[in-house]
Protein backbone atom coordinates (compact mmCIF):
# COMPACT_ATOMS: atom_id res chain seq x y z
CA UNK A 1 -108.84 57.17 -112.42
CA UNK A 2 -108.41 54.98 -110.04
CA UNK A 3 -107.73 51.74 -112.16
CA UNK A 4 -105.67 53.66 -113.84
CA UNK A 5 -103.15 55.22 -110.62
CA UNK A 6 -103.28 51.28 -110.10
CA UNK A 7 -101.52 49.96 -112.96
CA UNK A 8 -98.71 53.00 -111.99
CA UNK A 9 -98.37 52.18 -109.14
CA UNK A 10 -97.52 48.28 -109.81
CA UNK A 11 -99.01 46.82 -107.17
CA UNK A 12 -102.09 47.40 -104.91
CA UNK A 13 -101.29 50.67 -102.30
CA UNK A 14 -97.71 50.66 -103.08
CA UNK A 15 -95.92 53.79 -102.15
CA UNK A 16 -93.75 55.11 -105.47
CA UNK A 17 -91.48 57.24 -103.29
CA UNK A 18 -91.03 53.94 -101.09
CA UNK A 19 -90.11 52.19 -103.82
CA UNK A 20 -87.62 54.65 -105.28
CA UNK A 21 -86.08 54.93 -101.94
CA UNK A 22 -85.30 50.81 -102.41
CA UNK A 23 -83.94 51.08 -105.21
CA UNK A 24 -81.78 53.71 -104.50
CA UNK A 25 -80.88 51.92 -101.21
CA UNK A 26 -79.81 48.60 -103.42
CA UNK A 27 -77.60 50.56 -105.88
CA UNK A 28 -75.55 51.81 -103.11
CA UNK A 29 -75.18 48.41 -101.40
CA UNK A 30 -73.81 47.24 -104.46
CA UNK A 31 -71.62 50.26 -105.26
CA UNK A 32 -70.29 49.67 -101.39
CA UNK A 33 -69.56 46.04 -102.26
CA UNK A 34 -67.32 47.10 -105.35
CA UNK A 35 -65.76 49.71 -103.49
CA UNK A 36 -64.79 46.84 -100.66
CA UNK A 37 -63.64 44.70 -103.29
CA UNK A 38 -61.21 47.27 -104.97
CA UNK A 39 -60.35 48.02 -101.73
CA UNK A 40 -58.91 44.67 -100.71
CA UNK A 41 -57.28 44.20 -103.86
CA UNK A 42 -56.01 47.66 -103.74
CA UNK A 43 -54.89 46.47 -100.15
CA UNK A 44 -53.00 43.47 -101.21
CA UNK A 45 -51.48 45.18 -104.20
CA UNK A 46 -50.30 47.99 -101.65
CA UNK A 47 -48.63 45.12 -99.67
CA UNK A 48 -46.67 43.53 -102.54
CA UNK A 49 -45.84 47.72 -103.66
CA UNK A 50 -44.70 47.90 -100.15
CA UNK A 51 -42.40 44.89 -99.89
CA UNK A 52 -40.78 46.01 -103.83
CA UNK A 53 -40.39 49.51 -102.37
CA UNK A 54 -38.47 48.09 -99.45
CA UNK A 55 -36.12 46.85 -102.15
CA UNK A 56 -35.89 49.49 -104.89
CA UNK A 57 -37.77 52.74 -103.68
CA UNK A 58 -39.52 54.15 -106.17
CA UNK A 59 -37.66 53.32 -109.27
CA UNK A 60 -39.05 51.28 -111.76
CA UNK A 61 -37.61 49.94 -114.73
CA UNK A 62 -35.58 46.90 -115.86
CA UNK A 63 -32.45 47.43 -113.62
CA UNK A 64 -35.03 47.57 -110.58
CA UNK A 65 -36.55 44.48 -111.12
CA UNK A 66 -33.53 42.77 -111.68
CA UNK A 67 -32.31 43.85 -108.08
CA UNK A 68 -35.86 42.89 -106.85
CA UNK A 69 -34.98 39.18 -108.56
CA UNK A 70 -31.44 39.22 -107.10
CA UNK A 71 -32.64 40.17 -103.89
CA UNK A 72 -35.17 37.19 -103.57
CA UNK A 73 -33.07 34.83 -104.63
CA UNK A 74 -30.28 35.99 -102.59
CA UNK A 75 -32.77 35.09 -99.65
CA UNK A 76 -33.63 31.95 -100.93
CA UNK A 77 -29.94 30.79 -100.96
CA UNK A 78 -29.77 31.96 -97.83
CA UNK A 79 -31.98 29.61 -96.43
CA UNK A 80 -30.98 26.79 -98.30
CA UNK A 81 -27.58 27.57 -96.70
CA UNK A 82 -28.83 27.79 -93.24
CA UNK A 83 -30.99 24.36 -93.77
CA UNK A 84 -28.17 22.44 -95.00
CA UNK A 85 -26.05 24.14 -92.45
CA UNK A 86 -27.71 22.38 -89.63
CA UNK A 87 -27.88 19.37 -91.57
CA UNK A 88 -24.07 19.21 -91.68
CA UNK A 89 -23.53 20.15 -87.85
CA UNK A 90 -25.74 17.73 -86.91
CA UNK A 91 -23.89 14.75 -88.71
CA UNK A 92 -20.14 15.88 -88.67
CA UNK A 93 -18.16 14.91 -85.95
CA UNK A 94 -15.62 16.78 -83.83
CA UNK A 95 -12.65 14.76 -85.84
CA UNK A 96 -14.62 15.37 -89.03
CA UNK A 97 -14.61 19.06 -88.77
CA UNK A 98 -10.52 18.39 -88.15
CA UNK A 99 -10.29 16.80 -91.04
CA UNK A 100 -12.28 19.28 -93.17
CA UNK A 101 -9.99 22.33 -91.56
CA UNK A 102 -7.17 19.81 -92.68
CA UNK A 103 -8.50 19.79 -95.88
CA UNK A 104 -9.17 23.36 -96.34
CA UNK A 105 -5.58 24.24 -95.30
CA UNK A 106 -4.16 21.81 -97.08
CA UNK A 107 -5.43 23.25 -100.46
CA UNK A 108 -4.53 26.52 -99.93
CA UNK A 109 -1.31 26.13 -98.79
CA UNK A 110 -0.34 23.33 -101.15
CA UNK A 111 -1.40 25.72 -104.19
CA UNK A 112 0.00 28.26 -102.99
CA UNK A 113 3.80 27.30 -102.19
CA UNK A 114 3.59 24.91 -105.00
CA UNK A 115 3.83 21.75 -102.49
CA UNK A 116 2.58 18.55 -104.04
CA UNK A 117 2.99 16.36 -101.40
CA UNK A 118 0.42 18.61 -99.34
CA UNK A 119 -1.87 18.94 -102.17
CA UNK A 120 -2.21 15.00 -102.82
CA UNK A 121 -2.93 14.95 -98.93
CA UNK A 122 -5.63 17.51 -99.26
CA UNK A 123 -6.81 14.90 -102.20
CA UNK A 124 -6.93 12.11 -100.19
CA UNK A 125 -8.71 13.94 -97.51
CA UNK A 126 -11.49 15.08 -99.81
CA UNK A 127 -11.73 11.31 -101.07
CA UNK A 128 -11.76 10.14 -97.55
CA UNK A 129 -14.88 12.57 -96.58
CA UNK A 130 -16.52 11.81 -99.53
CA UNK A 131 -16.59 7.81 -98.87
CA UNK A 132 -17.61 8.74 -95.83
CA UNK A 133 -20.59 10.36 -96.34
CA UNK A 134 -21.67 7.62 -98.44
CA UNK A 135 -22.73 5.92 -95.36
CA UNK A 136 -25.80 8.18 -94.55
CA UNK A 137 -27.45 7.47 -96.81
CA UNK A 138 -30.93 5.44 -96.27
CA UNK A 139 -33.19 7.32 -94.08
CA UNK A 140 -34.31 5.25 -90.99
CA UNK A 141 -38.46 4.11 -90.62
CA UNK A 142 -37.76 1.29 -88.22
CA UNK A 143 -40.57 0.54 -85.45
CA UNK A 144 -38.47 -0.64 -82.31
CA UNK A 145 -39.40 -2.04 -79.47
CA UNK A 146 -37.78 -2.78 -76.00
CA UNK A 147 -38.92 -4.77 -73.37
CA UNK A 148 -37.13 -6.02 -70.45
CA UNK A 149 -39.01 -9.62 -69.54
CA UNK A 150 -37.48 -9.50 -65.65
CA UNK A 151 -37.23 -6.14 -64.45
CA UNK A 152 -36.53 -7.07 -60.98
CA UNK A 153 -33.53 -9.33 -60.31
CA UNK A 154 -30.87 -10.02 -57.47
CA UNK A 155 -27.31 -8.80 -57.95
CA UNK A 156 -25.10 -10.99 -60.05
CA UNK A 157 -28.69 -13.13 -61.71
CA UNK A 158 -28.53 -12.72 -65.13
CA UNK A 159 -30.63 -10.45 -66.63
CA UNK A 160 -31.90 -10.40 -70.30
CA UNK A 161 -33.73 -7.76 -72.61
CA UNK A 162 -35.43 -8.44 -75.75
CA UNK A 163 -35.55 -5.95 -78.63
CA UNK A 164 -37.43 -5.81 -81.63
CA UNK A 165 -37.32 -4.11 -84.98
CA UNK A 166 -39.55 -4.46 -87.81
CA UNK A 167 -39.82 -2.36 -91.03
CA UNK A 168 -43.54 -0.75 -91.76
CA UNK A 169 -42.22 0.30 -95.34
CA UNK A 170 -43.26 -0.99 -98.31
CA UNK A 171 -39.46 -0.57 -99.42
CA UNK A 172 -36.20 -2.72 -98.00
CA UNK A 173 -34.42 -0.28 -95.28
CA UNK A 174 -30.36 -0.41 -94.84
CA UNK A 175 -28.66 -2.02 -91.97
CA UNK A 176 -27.73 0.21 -89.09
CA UNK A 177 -26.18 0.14 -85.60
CA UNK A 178 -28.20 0.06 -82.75
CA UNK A 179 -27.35 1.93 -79.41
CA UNK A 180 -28.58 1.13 -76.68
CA UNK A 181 -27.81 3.09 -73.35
CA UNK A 182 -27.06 0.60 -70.12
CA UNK A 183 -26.59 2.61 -67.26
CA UNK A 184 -23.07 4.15 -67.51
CA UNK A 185 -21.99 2.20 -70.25
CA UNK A 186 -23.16 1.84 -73.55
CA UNK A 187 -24.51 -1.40 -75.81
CA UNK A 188 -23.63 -1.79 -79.69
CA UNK A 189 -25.87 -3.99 -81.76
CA UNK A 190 -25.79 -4.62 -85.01
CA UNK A 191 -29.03 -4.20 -87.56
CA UNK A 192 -28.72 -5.76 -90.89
CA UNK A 193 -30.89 -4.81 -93.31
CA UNK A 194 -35.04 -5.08 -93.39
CA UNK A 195 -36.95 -6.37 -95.95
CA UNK A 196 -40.47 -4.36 -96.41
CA UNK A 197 -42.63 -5.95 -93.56
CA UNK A 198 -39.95 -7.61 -92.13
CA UNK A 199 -38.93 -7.88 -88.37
CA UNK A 200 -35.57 -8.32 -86.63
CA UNK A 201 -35.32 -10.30 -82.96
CA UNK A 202 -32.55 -9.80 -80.82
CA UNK A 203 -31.63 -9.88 -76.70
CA UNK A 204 -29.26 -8.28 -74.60
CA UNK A 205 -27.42 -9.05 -71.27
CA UNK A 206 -27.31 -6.31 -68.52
CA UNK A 207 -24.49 -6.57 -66.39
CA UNK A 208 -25.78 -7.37 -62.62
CA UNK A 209 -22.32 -6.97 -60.65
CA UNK A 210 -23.89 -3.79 -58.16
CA UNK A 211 -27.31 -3.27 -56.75
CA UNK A 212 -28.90 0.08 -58.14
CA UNK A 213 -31.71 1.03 -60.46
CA UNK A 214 -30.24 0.98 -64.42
CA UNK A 215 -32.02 3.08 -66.70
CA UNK A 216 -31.72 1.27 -69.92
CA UNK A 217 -32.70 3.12 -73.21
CA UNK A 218 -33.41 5.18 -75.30
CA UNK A 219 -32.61 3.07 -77.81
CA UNK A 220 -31.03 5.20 -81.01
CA UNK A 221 -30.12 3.92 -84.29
CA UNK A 222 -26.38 4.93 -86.02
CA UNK A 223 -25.33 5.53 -89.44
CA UNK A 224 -21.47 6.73 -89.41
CA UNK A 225 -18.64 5.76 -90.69
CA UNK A 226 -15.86 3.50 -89.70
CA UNK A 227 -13.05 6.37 -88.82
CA UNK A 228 -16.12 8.26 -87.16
CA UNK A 229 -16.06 11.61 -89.27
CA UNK A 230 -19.71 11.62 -89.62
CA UNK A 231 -22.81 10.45 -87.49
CA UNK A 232 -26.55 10.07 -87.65
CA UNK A 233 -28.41 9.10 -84.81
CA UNK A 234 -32.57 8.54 -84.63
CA UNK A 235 -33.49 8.21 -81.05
CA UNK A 236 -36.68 5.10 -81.60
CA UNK A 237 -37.87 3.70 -77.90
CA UNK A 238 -38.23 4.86 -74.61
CA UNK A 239 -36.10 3.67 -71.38
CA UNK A 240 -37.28 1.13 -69.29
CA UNK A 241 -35.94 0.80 -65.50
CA UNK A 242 -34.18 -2.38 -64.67
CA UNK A 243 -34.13 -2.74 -60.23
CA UNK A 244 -31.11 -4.74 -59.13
CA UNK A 245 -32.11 -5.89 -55.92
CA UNK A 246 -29.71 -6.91 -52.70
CA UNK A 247 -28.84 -10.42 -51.91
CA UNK A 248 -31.02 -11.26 -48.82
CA UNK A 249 -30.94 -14.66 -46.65
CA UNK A 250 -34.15 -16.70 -46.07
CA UNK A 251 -34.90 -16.18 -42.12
CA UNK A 252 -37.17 -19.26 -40.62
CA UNK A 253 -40.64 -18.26 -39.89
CA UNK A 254 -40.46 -19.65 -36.51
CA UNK A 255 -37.45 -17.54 -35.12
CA UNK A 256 -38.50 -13.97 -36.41
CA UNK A 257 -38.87 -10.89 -33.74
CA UNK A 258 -38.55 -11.33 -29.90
CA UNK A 259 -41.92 -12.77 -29.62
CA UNK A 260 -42.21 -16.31 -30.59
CA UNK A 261 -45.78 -17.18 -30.61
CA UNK A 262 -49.14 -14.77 -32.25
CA UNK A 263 -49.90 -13.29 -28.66
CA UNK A 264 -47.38 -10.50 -28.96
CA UNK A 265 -46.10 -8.75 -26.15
CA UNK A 266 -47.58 -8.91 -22.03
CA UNK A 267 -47.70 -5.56 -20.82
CA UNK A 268 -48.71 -4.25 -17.29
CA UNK A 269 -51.84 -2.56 -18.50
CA UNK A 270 -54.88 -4.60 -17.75
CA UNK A 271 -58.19 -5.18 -19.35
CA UNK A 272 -61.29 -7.24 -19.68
CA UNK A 273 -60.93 -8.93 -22.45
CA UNK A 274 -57.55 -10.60 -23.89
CA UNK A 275 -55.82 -13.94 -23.86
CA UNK A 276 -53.02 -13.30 -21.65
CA UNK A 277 -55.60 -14.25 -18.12
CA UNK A 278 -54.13 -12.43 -15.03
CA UNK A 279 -56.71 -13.32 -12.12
CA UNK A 280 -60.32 -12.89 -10.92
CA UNK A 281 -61.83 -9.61 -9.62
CA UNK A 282 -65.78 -8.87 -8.73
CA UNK A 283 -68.33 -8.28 -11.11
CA UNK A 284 -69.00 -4.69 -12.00
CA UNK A 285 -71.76 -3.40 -13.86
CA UNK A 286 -71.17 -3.17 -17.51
CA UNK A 287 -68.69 -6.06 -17.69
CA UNK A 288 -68.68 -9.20 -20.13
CA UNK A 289 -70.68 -11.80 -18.97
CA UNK A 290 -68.85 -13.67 -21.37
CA UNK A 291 -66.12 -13.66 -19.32
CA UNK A 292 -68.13 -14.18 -16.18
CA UNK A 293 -65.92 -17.25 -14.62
CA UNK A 294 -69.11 -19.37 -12.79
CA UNK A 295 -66.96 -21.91 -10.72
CA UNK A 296 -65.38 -19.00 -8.85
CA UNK A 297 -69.07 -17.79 -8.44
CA UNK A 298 -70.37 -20.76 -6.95
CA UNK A 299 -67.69 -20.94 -4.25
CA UNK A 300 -67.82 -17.04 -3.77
CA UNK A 301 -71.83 -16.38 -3.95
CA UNK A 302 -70.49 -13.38 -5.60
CA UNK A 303 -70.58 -12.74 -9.22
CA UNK A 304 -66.31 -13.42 -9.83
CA UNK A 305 -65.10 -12.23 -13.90
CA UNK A 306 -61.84 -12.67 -15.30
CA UNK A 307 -58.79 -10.16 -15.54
CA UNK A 308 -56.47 -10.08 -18.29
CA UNK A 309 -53.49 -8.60 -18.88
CA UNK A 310 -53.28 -6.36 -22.30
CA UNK A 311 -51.08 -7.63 -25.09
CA UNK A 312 -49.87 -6.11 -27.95
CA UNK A 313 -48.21 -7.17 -31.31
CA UNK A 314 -44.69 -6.69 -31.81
CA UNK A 315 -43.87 -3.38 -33.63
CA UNK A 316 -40.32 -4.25 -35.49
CA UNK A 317 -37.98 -1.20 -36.66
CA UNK A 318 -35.07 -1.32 -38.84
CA UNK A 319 -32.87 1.40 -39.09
CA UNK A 320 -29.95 1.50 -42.03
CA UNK A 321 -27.56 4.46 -41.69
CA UNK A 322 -26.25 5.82 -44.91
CA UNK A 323 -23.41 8.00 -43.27
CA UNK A 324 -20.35 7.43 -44.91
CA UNK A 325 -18.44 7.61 -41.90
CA UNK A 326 -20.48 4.74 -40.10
CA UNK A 327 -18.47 2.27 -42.65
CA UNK A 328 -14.86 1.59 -44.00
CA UNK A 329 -15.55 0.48 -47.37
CA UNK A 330 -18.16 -0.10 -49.97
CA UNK A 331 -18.69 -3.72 -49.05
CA UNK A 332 -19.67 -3.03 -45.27
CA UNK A 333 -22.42 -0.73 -46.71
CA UNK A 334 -23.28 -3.50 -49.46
CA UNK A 335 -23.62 -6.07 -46.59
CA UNK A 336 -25.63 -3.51 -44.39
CA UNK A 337 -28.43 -2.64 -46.96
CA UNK A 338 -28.41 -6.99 -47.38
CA UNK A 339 -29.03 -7.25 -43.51
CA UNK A 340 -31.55 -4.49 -43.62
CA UNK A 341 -33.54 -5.91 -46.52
CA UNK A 342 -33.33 -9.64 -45.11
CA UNK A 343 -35.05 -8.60 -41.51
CA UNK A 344 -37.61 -6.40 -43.37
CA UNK A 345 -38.75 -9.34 -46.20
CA UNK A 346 -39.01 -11.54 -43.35
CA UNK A 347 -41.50 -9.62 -41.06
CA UNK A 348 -43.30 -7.99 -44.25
CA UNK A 349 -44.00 -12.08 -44.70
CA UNK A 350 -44.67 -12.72 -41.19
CA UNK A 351 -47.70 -9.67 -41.65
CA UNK A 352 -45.86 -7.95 -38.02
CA UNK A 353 -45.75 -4.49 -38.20
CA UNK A 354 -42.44 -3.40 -39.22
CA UNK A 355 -40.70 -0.15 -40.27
CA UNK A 356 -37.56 0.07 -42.52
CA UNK A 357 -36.40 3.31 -42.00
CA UNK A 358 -33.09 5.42 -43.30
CA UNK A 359 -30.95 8.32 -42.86
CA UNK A 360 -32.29 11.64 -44.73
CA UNK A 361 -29.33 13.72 -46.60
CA UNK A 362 -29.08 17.26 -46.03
CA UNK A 363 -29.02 19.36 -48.60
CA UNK A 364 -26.01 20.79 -50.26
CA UNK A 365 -27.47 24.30 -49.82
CA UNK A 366 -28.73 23.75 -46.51
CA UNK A 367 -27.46 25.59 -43.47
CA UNK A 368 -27.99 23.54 -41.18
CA UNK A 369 -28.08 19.43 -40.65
CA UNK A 370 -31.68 18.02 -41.46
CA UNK A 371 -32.49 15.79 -39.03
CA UNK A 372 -35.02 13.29 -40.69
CA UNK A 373 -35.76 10.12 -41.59
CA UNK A 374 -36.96 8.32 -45.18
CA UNK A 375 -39.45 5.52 -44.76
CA UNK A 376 -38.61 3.02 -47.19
CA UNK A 377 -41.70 0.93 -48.35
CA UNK A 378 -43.24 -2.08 -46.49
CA UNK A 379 -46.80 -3.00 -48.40
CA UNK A 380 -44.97 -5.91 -49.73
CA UNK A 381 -41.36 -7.20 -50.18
CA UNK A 382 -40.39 -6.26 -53.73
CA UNK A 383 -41.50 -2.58 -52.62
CA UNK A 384 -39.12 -2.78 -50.02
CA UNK A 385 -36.50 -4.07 -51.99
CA UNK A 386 -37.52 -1.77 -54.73
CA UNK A 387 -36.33 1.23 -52.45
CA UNK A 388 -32.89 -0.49 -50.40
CA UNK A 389 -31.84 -0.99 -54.50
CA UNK A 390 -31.85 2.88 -54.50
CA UNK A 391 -29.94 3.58 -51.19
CA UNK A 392 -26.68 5.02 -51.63
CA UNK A 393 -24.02 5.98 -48.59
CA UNK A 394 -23.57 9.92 -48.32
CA UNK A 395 -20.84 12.17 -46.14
CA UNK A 396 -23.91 14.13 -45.54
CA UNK A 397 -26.65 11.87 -44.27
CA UNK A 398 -27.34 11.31 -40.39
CA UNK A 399 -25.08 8.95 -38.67
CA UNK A 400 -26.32 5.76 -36.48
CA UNK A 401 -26.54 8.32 -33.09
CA UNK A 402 -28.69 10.81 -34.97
CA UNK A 403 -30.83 8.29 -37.35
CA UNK A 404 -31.64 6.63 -34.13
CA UNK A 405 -32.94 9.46 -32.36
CA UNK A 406 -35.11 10.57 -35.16
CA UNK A 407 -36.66 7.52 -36.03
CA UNK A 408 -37.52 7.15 -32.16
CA UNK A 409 -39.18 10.28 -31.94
CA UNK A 410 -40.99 9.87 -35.30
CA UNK A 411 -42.43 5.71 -35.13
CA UNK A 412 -44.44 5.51 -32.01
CA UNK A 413 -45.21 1.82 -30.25
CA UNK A 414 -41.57 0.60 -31.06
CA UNK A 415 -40.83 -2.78 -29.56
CA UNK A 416 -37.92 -4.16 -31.29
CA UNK A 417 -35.43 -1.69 -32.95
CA UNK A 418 -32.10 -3.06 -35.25
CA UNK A 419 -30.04 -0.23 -35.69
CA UNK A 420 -27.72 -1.65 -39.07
CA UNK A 421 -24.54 -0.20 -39.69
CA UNK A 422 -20.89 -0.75 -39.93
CA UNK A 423 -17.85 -1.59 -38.04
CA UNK A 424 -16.51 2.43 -37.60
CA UNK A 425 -19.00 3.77 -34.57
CA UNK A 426 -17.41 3.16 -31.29
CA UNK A 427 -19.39 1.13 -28.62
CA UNK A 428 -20.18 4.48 -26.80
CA UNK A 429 -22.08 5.71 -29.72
CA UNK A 430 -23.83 2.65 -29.75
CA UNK A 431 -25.11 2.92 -26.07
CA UNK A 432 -26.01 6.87 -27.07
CA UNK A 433 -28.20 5.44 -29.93
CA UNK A 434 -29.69 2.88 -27.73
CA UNK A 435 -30.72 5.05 -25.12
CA UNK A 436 -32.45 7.23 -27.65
CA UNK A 437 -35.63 4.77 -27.16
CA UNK A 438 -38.32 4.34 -24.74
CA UNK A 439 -37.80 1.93 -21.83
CA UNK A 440 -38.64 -1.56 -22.55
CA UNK A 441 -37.78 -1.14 -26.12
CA UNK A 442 -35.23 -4.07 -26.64
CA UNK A 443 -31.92 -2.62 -28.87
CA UNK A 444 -29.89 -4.87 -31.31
CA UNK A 445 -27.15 -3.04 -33.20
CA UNK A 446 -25.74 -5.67 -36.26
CA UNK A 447 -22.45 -4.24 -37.02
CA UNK A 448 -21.52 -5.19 -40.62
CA UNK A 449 -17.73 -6.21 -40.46
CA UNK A 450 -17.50 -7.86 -44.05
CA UNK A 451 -15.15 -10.72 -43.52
CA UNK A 452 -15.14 -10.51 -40.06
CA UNK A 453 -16.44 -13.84 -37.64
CA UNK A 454 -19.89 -13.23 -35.97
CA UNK A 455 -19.98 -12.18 -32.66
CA UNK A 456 -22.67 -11.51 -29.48
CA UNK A 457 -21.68 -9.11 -27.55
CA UNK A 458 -24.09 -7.33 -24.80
CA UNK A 459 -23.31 -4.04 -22.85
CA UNK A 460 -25.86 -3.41 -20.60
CA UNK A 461 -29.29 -3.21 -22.52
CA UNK A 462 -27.97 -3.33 -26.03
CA UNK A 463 -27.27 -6.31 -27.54
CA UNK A 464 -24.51 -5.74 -30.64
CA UNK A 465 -24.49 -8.37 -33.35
CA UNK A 466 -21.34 -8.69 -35.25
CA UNK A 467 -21.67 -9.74 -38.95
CA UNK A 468 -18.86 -10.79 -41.49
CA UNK A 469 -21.08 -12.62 -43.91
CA UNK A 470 -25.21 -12.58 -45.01
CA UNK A 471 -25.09 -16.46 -44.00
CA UNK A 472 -23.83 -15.54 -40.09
CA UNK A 473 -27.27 -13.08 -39.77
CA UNK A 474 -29.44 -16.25 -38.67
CA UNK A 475 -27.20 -17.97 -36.81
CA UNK A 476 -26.25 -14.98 -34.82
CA UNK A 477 -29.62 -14.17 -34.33
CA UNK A 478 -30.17 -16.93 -33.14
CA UNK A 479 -27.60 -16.98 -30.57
CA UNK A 480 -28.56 -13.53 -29.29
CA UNK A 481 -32.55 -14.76 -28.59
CA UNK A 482 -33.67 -12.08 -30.95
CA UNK A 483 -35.04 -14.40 -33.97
């Protein structure tokens, strides 16, 4: 009996209600998985019913699907429309869409009065926009490059810019017209035609009459037609900044800043150890012994150590005004940034501490006048040049009173201040601006009078420097003791 419930059983102590249990339980995971199956598809029929009964209801038949056919290809034509819609406003020009309302009226009202003469123009015009738009075709695959090999020149050097085109295609690509954005203006080049692999070499001159950064670029190739009813433009590289830098004069070495030789300036505060020497006092404990001065001990029988007098390198400031009303005319202001950037280059070079300063605008939706300064860049002497070919005159920047009030109050240990600007302030300003600084602060003012002769002229602690050319700033310099 019990081989026998055994071989029933299948397999040694196997439950039969167990295993009819499993095989129920695997019958309904499959059923499940069919019923998921029909499901989805029952789901994705349901969406393709739903989108037909958005068109046609619930009728069926061969008049619904015809409007279901109608319907989609009504929105298919739509979209082609709209595509080639924005292909056409993006190459038809104002005058082109004149001529095709030309056209247009032309046809109708030609027909429909029965005047020849108008329909022959309407003719013509179709002709004429058909020709036309011959000349877009050839799509563009060019690889161009732009590269400016000086970026930093002097006003009126020449500068040059090098572009290059080559063709990646394995197929010849049409000549174009290359665009090139200079500033405010704009640069035409032509681009004959590329064989596959090919390159194309050409260079540019940048007009270098005014200081100023000149953004040059994007550079954009043109496809349009010679009466300029249709356009194409492919925008290819990015800009590149081109700083044209003011005209400075070469200052010697030798005369630059009040103080002539590498000790700097004597002040009244003493100390132990310098190199100005000032006299002898006792020892104390805790000095130098260094400085311990023996022949004075020997004759004293008292330990005698040397005094010195504290010295202090020259701190140089330069201060440009930007107010419009502190010059007459553009070239005053041209000649003032030229000034500026000449003392600065020459004490950046000399490694004395110098700051270039400027007058801050105020805002257009300010209140109130901001009274601040901008500190123009002095690590080296292309920065600094870098930032006066930026500087532009403005009504609503501080004047020279003002600018040098800030800047007094804002760089500390000033010992020699040029306050550059032109010939309008009157000589009381001046003094006002002067006496903004700290006493013993020595005060040149270099009034920019383009054409004018150089002058010295000194009222009472301020010295003013009168400038008509960049050549006169040494010699009058000179003349005044400050260089």
């Amino acid at each position: 009996m019990s081989t026998t419930s055994r071989h029933r059983s299948g397999r040694p102590g196997a439950d039969p209600q167990r295993s009819r249990g499993a095989t129920a339980t695997g019958t309904g995971t499959r059923t499940g998985t069919r019923t998921r199956v029909r499901t989805q598809s029952g789901g994705a029929l349901a969406g393709l019913r739903n989108e037909r009964t958005k068109i046609v209801g619930d009728r069926t038949g061969m008049l619904a699907d015809l409007q279901v056919v109608l319907v989609r290809a009504g929105r298919s034509a739509g979209n082609a429309i709209g595509i080639a819609t924005r292909h056409v406003t993006a190459v038809v020009t104002p005058l082109g869409w004149s001529m095709l309302a030309v056209v247009a009226v032309s046809f109708i009202v030609g027909y429909a009065a029965s005047w020849m003469e108008l329909v022959a123009v309407a003719w013509a015009g179709t002709v004429i926009i058909a020709v036309a738009s011959l000349f877009l075709i050839g799509a563009g695959g060019h690889d161009i490059g732009l590269r400016m090999p000086h970026d930093r020149v002097v006003v009126g050097d020449r500068a040059v810019g090098a572009l290059t085109v080559t063709n990646p295609k394995r197929r010849r690509l049409l000549g174009a017209t290359i665009e090139i954005p200079v500033g405010d203006g704009l640069l035409e080049l032509p681009l004959p035609s590329i064989g596959a692999g090919g390159s194309h070499d050409d260079v540019f001159t940048v007009p270098t009459t005014k200081r100023g950064i000149i953004e040059i670029g994007p550079v954009r190739t043109v496809r349009a037609d010679p009466i300029g009813l249709v356009r194409r433009e492919q925008v290819w590289a990015a800009r590149v900044e081109l700083y044209v830098h003011p005209k400075t004069v070469s200052i010697p070495s030798a005369s630059t800043g009040f103080v002539r030789d590498l000790e700097g300036h004597q002040t009244r505060d003493l100390t132990s150890s310098d190199v100005a020497f000032h006299a002898l006092r006792d020892y104390q404990p805790g000095d130098d012994r260094r400085y311990i001065h023996w022949k004075s001990t020997a004759r004293q029988g008292e330990l005698m150590v040397r005094q010195f007098e504290e010295t202090r390198r020259s701190h140089l400031m330069v201060a440009l005004s930007l107010a419009e009303a502190d010059y007459e005319d553009d070239e005053q202001f041209e000649l003032a940034v030229s000034v500026a950037g000449s003392l600065g280059v020459r004490a950046i070079r000399d490694a004395r501490t110098v700051s270039v300063v400027a007058s801050e605008r105020t805002p257009e939706f300010a209140k109130r006048k901001v009274f601040a300064t901008r500190n123009l860049r002095t690590v080296t002497p292309v920065r600094l040049l870098d930032d006066l070919a930026g500087v532009t005159k403005v009504s609503s920047a501080l004047g020279i009173t003002d600018l040098a009030r800030v800047a007094a109050e804002q760089v500390s240990g000033i010992s020699v201040a040029f306050l550059v600007l032109g010939s309008t302030p009157t000589v009381a300003a001046l003094r006002t601006a002067a006496a903004s600084f700290p006493a013993g602060v020595e005060v040149v003012a270099v009034v920019c009078d383009a054409g004018f002769a150089p002058g010295l002229t000194r009222v009472g602690e301020l010295t003013v420097l009168t400038v008509g050319f960049l050549d006169d700033l040494q010699k009058s310099l000179a003349r005044s003791g400050a260089l």
